[in-house]
Protein backbone atom coordinates (compact mmCIF):
# COMPACT_ATOMS: atom_id res chain seq x y z
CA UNK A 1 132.91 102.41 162.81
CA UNK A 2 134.97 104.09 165.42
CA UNK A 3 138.04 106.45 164.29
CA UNK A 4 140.31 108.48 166.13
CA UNK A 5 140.59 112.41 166.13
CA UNK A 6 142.53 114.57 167.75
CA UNK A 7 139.51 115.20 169.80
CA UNK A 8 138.96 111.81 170.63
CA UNK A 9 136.66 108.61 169.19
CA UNK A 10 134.45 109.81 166.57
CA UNK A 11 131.51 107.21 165.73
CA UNK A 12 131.00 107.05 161.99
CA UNK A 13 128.21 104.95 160.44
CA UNK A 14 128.51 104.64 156.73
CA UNK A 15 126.02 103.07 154.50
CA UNK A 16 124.95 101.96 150.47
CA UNK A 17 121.79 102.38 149.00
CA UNK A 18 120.31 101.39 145.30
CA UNK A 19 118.18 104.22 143.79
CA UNK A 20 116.62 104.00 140.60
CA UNK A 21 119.07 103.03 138.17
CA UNK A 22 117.68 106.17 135.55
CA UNK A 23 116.65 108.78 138.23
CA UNK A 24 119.83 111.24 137.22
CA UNK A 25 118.59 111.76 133.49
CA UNK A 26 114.92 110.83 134.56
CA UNK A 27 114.13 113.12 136.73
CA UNK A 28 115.54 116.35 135.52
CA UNK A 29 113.44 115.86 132.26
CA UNK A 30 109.96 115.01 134.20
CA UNK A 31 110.73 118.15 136.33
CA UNK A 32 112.49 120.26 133.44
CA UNK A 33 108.48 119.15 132.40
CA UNK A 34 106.77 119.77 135.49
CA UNK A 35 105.08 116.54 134.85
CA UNK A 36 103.74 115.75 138.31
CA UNK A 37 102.64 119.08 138.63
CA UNK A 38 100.87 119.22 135.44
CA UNK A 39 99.02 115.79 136.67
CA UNK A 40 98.11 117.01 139.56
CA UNK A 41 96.48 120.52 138.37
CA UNK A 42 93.96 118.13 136.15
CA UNK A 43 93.75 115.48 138.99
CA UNK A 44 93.55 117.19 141.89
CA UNK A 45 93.14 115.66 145.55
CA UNK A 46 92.20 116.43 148.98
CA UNK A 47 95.20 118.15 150.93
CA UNK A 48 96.95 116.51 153.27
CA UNK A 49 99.86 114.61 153.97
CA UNK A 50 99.85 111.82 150.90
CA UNK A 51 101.13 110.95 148.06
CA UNK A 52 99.73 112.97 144.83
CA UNK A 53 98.41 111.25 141.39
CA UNK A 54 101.10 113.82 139.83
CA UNK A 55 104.40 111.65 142.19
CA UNK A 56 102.33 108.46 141.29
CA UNK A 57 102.40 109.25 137.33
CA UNK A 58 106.20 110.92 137.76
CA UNK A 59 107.26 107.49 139.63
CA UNK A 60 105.73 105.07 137.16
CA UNK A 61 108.06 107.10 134.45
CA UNK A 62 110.64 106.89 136.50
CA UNK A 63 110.31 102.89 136.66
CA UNK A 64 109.44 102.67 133.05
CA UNK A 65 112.70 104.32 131.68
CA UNK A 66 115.19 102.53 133.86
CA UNK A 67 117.13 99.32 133.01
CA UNK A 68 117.11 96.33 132.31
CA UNK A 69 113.47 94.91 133.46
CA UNK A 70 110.43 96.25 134.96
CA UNK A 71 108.00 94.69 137.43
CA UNK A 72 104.39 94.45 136.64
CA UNK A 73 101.82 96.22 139.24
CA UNK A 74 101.85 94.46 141.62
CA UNK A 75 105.08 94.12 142.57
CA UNK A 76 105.59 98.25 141.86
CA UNK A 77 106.03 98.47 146.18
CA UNK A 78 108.83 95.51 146.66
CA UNK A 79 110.65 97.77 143.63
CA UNK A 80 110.08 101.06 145.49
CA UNK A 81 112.00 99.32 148.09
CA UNK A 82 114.26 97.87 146.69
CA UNK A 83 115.53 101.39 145.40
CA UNK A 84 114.77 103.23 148.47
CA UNK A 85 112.54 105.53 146.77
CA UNK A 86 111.91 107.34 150.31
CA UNK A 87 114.87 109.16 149.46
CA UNK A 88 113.23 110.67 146.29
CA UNK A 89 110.00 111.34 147.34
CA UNK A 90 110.17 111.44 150.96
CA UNK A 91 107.48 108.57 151.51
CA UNK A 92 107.16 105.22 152.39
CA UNK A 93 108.00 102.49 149.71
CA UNK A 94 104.60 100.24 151.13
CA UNK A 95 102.41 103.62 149.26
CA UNK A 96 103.61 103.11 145.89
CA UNK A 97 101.06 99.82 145.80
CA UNK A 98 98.91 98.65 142.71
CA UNK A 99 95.81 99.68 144.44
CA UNK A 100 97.24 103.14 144.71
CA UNK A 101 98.25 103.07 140.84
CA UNK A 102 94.90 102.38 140.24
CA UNK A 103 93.56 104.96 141.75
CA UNK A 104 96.24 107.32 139.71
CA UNK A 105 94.90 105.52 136.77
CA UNK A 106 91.43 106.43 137.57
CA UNK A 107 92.10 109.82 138.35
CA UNK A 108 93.76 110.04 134.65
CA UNK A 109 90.73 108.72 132.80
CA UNK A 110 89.06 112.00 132.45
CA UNK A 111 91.50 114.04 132.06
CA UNK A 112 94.05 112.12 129.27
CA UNK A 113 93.89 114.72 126.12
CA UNK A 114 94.66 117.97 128.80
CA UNK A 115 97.43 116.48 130.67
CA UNK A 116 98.75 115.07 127.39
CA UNK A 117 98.61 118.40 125.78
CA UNK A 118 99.67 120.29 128.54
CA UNK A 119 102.97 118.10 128.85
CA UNK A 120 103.45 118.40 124.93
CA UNK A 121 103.39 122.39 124.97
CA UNK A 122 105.86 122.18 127.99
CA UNK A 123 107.83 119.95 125.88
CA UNK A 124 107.67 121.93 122.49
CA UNK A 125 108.50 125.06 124.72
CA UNK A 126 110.82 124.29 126.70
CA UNK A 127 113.31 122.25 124.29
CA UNK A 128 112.60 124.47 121.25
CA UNK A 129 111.20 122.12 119.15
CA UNK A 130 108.91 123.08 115.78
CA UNK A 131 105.86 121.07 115.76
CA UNK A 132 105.41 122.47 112.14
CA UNK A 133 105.96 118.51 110.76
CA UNK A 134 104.34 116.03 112.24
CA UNK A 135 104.43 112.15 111.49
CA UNK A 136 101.65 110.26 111.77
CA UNK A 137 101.31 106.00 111.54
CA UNK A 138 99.72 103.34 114.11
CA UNK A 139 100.85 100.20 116.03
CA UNK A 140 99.37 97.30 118.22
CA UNK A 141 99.56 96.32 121.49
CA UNK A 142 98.52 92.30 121.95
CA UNK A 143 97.15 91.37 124.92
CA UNK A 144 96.32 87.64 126.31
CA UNK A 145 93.65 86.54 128.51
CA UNK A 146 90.11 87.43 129.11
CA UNK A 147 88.68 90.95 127.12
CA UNK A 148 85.57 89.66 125.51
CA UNK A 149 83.68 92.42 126.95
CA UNK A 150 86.20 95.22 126.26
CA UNK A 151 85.40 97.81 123.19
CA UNK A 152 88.86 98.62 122.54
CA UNK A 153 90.61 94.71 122.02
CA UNK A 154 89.21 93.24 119.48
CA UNK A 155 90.72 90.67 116.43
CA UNK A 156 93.06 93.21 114.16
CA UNK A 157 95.86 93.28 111.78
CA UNK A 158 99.48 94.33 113.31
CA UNK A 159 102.95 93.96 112.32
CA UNK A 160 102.05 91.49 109.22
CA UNK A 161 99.78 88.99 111.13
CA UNK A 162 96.17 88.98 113.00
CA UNK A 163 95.72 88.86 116.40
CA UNK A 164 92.52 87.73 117.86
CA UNK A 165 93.38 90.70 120.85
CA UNK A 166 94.96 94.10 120.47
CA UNK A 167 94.12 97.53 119.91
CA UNK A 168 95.68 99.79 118.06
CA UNK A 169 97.46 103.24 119.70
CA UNK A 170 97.57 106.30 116.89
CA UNK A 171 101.38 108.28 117.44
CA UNK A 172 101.57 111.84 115.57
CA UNK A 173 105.48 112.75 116.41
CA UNK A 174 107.45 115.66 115.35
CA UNK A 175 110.10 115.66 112.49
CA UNK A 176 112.77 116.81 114.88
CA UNK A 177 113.50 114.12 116.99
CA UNK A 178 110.42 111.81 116.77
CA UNK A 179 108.88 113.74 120.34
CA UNK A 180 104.93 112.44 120.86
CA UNK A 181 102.47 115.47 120.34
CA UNK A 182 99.32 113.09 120.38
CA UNK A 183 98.01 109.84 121.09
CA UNK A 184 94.72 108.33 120.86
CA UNK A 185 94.06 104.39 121.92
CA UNK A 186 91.93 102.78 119.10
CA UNK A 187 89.77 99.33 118.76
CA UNK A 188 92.11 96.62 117.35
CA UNK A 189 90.34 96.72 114.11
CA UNK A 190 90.41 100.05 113.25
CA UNK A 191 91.79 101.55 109.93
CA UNK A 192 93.74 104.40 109.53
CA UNK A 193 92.41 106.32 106.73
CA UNK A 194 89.07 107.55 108.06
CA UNK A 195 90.63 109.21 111.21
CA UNK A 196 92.40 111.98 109.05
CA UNK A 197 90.10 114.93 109.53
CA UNK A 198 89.53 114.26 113.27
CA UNK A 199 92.91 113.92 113.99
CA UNK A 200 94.34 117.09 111.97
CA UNK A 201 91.77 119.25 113.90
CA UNK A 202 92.36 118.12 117.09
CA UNK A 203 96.22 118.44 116.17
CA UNK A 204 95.80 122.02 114.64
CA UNK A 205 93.44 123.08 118.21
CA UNK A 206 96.34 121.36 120.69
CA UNK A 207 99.58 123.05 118.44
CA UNK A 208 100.59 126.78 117.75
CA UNK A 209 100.54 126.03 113.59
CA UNK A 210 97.04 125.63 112.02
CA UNK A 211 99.03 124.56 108.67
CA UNK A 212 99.98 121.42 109.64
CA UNK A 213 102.35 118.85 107.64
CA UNK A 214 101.40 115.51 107.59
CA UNK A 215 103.45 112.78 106.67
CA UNK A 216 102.10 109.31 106.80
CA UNK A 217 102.41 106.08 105.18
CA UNK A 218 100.47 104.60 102.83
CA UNK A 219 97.44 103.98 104.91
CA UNK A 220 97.01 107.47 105.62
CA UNK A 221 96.99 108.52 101.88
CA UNK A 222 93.43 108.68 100.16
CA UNK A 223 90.65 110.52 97.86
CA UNK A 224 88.82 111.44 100.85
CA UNK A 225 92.24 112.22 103.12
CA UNK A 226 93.48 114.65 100.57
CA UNK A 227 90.14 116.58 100.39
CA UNK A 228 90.30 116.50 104.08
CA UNK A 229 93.32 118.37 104.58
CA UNK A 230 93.07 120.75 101.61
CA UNK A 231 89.34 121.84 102.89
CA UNK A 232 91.60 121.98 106.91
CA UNK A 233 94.30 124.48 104.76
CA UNK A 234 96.64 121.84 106.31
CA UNK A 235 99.64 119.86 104.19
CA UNK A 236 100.32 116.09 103.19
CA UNK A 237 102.79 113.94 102.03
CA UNK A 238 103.29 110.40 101.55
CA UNK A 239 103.34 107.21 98.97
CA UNK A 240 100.63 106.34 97.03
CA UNK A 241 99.73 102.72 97.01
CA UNK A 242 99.55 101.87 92.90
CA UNK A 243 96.70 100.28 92.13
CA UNK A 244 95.02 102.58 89.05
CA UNK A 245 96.60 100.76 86.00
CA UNK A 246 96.96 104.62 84.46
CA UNK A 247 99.08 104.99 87.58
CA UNK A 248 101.48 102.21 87.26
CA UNK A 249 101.78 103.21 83.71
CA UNK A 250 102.88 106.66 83.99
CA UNK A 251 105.39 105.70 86.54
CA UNK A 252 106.90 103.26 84.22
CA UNK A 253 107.11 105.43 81.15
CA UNK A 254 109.28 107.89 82.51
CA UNK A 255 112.75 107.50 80.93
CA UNK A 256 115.79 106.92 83.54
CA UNK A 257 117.42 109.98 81.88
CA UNK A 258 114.37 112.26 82.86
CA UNK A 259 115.26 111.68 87.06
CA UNK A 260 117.15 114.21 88.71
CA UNK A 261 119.86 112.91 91.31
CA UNK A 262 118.90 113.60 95.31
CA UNK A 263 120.87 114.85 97.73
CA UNK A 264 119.38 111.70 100.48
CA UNK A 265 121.84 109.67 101.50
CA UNK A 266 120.84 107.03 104.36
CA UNK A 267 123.42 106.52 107.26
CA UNK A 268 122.46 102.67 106.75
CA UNK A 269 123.35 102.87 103.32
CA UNK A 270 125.48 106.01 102.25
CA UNK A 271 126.31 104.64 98.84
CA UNK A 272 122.90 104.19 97.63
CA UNK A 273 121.44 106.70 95.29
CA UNK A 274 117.84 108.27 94.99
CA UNK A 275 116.28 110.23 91.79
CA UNK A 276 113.26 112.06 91.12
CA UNK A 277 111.20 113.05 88.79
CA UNK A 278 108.46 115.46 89.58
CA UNK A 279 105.01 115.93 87.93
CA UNK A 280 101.31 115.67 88.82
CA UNK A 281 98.65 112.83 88.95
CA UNK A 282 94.84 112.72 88.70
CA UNK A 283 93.41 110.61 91.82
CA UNK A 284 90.25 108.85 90.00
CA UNK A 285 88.29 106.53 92.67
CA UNK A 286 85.47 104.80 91.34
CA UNK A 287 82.89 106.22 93.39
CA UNK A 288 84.07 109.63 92.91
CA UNK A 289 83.21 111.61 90.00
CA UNK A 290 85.44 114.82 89.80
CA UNK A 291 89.14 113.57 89.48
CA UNK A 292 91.62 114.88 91.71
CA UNK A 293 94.76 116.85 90.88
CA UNK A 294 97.87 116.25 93.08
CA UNK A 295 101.13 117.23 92.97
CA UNK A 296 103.80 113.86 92.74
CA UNK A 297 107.31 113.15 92.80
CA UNK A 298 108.44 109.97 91.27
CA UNK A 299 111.38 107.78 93.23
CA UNK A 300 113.83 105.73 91.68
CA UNK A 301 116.82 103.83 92.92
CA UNK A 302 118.88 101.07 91.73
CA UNK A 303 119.04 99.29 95.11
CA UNK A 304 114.72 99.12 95.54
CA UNK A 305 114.92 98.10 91.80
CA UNK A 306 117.33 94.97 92.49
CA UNK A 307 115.19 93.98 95.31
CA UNK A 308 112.06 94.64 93.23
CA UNK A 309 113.26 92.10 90.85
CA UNK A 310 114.13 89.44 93.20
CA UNK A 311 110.94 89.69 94.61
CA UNK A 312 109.29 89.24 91.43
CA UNK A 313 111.10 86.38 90.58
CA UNK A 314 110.56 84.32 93.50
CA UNK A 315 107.11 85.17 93.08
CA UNK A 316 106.93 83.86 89.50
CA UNK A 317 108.77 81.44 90.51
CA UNK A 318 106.26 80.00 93.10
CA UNK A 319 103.28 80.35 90.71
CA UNK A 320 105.42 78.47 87.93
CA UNK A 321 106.31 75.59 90.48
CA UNK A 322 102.36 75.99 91.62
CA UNK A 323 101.14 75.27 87.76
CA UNK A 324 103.56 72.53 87.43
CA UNK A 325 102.49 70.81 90.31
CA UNK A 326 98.45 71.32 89.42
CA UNK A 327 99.55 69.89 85.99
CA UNK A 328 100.67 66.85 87.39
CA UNK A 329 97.23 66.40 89.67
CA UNK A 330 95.15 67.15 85.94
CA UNK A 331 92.52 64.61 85.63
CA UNK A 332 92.72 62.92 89.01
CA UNK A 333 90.81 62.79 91.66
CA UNK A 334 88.73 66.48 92.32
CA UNK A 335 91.35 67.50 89.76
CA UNK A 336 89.27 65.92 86.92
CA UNK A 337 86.62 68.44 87.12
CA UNK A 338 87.14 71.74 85.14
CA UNK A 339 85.73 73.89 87.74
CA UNK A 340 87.77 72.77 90.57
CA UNK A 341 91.01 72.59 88.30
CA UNK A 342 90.11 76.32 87.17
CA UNK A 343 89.82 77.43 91.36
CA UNK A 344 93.40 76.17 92.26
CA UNK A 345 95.28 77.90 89.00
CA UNK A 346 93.22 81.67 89.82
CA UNK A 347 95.01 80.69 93.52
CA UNK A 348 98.60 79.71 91.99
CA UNK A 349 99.73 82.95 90.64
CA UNK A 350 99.89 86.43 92.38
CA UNK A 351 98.08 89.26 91.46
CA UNK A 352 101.67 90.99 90.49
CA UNK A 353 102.45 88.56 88.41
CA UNK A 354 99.24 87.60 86.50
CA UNK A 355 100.13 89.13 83.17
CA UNK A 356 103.91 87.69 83.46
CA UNK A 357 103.06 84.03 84.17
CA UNK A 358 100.14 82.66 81.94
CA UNK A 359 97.98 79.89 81.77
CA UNK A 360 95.26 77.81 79.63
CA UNK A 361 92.91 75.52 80.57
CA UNK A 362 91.23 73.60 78.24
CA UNK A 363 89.22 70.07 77.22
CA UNK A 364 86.42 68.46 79.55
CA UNK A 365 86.38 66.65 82.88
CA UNK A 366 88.76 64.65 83.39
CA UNK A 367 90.38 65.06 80.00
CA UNK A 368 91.84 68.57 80.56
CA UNK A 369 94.77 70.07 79.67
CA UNK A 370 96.99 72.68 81.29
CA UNK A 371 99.13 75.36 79.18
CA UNK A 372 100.96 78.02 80.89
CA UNK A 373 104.32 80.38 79.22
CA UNK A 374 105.87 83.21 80.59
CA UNK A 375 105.03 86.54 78.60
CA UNK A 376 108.30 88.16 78.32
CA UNK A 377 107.11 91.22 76.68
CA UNK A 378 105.04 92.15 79.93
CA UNK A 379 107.40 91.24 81.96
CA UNK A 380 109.55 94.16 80.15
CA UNK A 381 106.60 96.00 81.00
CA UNK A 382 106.34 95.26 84.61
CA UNK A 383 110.36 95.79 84.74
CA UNK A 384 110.34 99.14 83.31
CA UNK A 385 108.23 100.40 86.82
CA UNK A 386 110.32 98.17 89.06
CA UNK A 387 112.74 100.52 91.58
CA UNK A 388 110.17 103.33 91.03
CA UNK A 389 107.33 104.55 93.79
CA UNK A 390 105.05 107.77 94.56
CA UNK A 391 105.20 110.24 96.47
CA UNK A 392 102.16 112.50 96.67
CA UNK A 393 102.41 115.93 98.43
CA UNK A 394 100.31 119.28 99.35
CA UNK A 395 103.16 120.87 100.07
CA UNK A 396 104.60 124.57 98.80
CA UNK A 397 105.75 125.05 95.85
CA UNK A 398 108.91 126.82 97.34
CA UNK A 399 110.36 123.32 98.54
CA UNK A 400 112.63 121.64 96.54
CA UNK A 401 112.11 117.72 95.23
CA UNK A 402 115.16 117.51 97.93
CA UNK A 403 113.21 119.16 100.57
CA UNK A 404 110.26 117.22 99.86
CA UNK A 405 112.16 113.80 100.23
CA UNK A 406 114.50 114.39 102.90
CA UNK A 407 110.85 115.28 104.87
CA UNK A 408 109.36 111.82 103.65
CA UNK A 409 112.91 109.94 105.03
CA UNK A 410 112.00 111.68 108.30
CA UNK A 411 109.02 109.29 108.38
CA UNK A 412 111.66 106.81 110.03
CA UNK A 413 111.57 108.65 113.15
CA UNK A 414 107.63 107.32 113.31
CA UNK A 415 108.50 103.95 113.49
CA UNK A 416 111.70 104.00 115.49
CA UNK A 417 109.24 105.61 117.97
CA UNK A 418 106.94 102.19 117.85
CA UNK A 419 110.35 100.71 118.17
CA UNK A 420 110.61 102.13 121.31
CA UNK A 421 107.39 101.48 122.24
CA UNK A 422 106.97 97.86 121.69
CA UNK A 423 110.52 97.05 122.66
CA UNK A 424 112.08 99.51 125.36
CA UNK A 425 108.75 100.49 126.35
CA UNK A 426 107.06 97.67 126.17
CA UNK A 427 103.34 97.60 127.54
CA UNK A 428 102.05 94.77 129.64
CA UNK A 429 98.15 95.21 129.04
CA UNK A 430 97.83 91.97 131.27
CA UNK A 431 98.15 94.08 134.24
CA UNK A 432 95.05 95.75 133.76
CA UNK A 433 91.27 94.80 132.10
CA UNK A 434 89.06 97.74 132.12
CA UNK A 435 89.09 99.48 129.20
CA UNK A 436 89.64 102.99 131.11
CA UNK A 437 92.25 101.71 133.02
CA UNK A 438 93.95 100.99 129.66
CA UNK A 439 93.94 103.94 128.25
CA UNK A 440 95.66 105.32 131.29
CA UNK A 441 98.13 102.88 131.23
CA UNK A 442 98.85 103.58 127.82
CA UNK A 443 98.47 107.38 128.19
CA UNK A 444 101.47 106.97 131.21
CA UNK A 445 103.57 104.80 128.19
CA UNK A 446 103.31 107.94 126.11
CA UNK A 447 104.56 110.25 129.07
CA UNK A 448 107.37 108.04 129.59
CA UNK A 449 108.05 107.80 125.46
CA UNK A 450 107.97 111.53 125.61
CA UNK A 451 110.96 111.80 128.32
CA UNK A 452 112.76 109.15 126.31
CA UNK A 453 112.88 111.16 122.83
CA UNK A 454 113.74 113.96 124.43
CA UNK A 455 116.27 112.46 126.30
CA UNK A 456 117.52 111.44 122.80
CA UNK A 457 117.05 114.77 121.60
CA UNK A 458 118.98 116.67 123.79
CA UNK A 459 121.86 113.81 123.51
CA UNK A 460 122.20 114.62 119.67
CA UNK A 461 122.24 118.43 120.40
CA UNK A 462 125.14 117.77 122.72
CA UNK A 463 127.02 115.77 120.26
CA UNK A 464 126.85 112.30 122.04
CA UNK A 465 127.91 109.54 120.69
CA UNK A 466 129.56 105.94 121.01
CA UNK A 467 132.53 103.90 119.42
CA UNK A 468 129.39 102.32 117.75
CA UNK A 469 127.27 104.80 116.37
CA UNK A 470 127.48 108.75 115.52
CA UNK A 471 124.74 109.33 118.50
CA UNK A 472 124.25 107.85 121.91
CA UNK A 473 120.54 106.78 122.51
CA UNK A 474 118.50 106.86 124.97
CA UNK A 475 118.98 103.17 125.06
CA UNK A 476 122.57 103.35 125.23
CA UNK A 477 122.14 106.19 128.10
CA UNK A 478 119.71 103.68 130.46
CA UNK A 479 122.30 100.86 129.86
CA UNK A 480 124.90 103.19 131.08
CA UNK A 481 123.09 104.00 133.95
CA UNK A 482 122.17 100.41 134.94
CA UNK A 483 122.73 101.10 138.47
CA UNK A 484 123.46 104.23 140.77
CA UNK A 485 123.91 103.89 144.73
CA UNK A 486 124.25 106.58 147.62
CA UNK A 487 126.57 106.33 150.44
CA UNK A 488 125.21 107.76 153.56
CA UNK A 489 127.80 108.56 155.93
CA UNK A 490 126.70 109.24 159.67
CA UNK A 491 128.35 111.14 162.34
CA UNK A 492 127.22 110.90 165.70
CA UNK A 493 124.95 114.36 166.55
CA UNK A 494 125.15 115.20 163.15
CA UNK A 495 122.57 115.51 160.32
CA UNK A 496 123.62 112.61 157.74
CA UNK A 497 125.95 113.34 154.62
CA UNK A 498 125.16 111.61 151.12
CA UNK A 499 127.52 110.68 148.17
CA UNK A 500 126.18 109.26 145.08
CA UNK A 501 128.43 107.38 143.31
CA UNK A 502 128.71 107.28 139.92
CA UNK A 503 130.87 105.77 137.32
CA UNK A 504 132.77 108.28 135.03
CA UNK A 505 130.65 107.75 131.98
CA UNK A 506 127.87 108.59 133.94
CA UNK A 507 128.85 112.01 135.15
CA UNK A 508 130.30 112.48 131.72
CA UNK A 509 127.12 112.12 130.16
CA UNK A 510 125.34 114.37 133.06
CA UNK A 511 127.73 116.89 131.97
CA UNK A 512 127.34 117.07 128.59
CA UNK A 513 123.74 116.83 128.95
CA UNK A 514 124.11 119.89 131.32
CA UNK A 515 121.99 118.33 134.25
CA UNK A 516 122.19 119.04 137.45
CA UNK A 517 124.11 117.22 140.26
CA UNK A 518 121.47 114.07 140.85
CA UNK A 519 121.55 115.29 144.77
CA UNK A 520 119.79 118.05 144.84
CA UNK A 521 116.52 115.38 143.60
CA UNK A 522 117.15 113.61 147.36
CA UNK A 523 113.94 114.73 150.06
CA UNK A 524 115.03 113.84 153.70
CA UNK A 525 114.50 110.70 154.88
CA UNK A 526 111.15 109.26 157.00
């Protein structure tokens, strides 16, 4: 483009490029973080003129926080330039290949608990956050394909189902805002309640408090578990799966009048209200012979006991359609024999419904006859408990029954965090096979998961929000910064100028955020 000056022609050469859609709230986090550096103090390489592990790692975040799709390794170059990452990082697009990740990813493998911890102290420092409660539950990642010979994916329960391949990643998070303070990348059949003790040291030698809260679900609630953190001097809370008859009976023979109201209200659900009743219980195992004392706090609301009762009737329901239709079959076919009749009706009806729906079997084979009623009287039994659960807790006596299950709501932030992870974050184990590789991978997922809740974090602390919801999320931040593009303007014998333009929600949200302007993150151009 030619204009005309005062001084005569000027030449002017003006240009758009695509960047990284994310790279304005990205970037100021991973080096707010000083993730690459932290990568590349445990990964060191050879100097010279290349790329580091520490860019690698930083540019894989980068990629993995941006919107709406991301490409699989192999195609991690043809994205690099696509978004003219040269002017990020100064170097070629062609170097950010797969066999270069995988060297990154090799690099990682012995080295994944210090970088992790050394980016979680950053974190924990630098945004002021108390690692005092931490919340603690595991997920799956499913893979397809070949992985008979890998130790890690094996055939595992997730998410309500089986899956002949995953493995299972362990999350410990923080109460304030959900951040990642440990990982660990388990075999797809592992269970949850025997990692307690090694997972509360290693917690209690990677954080600045030695006396530790740890909230978990009911999987991470046991005998053994509470011993564990008592003998650790560290703290526990969560719900107590009722399966000790004694149990199930003291919960239900607390009169209504007895609960105290909560403060707790849910956002979801603002009108629904929570009561408690707090007392102790004695944990009794069978293969344990000194009972266990442990402080409780019993949960009632009308809304869980409304959906407790529809559950129960569609369960006796089922069983009562089940016995009908076994009546019908009586004396025909393998239905004639007694012990074949008496397999199918021990199948028909529930374990939570046994002593409500009942049934008798009597006469010979193939003259037998089927009797089955409804015991009201223990289903008044079973009713009293319903709406009710446990809460069992090591926690000070100086907290409050409101302190105690505001803490327990927190648990939430756990599993919006797997959330994340399985849907905004979602891994793609088919890129890789070797186990170590894997863990890598996944230890780079975490990294990124890390930038996103505090990304999150810092939104809420600014007040943030949309015409939708009281906060903006992270999600709601990468969707607004689907796409960001620099305009290069070139005057002849001059060094080039650059303009990034951004919509007005974007530079709103940089401003409230407080980051800086995205320019000062663009290297000069190869």
């Amino acid at each position: 483009m030619i204009i005309q000056t005062v001084l005569g022609p000027l030449e002017i050469d003006v240009e758009a490029f695509s960047l990284p859609p994310t790279f304005p709230i990205v970037l100021p986090v991973c080096r707010r973080l000083r993730l690459a550096e932290i990568v590349d103090r445990f990964c060191p390489m050879k100097n010279g003129d290349h790329l580091t592990h520490g860019q690698v790692v930083e540019f894989l975040v980068l990629h993995l926080l941006q919107a709406p799709h991301r490409s699989p390794l192999y195609k991690l170059s043809g994205w690099a330039e696509e978004h003219n990452i040269h002017h990020l990082y100064g170097r070629r697009a062609e170097e950010f290949n797969d066999d270069r990740v995988r060297r990154t990813l090799d690099a990682l493998v012995g080295s994944l608990p210090e970088v992790e911890t050394a980016v979680v102290t950053r974190a924990l420092q630098e945004y002021r956050i108390s690692p005092r409660a931490i919340h603690w539950d595991l997920t799956n990642v499913t893979f397809s394909g070949a992985h008979e010979d890998s130790d890690l994916v094996r055939s595992g329960y997730g998410q309500g189902r089986v899956h002949e391949r995953q493995l299972q990643v362990s999350l410990h998070a923080t109460a304030e805002g959900g951040v990642p303070v440990r990982h660990q990348t388990l075999p797809g059949n592992a269970h949850q309640a025997p990692l307690a003790e090694e997972m509360l040291q290693d917690l209690q030698q990677r954080l600045p408090h030695s006396d530790l809260i740890i909230v978990s679900d009911r999987a991470g609630i046991s005998y053994d578990n509470i011993l564990a953190y008592r003998r650790n001097r560290a703290h526990f809370l969560g719900p107590l799966q009722v399966t000790d008859p004694d149990h199930a009976a003291q919960l239900a023979a607390v009169p209504l009048e007895a609960f105290s109201p909560l403060s707790y209200r849910s956002m979801s659900q603002p009108d629904d209200a929570y009561f408690s009743y707090a007392t102790t219980l004695q944990l009794k195992p069978e293969k344990r012979a000194v009972p266990l004392a442990v402080a409780a706090l019993f949960v009632y609301s009308a809304r869980k006991r409304r959906q407790d009762a529809q559950q129960r009737e569609k369960k006796v329901e089922r069983a009562w359609q089940r016995l009908e239709q076994i009546g019908s079959y009586l004396n025909k076919q393998r239905y004639a024999r007694a012990d074949y009749a008496r397999e199918q009706l021990a199948k028909a009806v529930p374990r939570a419904v046994q002593t409500i729906v009942c049934y008798e079997l009597s006469g010979s084979n193939g003259a037998l006859s089927l009797r089955f009623w409804r015991d009201q009287e223990a289903e008044a039994q079973v009713a009293a408990g319903e709406g009710r659960y446990i809460l069992v807790h090591g926690l000070a006596q100086t907290l409050t029954s409101d302190d105690i299950f505001t803490l327990y709501r927190r648990q939430g932030v756990i599993e919006a965090r797997f959330r994340n992870f399985n849907s905004d974050l979602t891994v793609h184990p088919i890129w890789l096979q070797d186990d170590r590789r894997i863990q890598a991978l996944l230890l780079v997922f975490i990294l990124a998961l890390i930038v996103y809740t505090l990304l999150e974090l810092c939104a809420e602390r600014a007040g943030l929000g949309t015409e939708h919801y009281h906060k903006m999320t992270t999600r709601a931040m990468i969707w607004t910064f689907g796409g960001v593009r620099l305009k290069q303007v070139r005057v002849a014998r001059e060094p080039p100028q650059y303009e990034l333009v951004m919509s007005a929600d974007q530079e709103y949200i940089l401003g409230q955020l407080g980051l800086p302007n995205p320019t000062v993150y663009l290297q000069p151009t190869i």
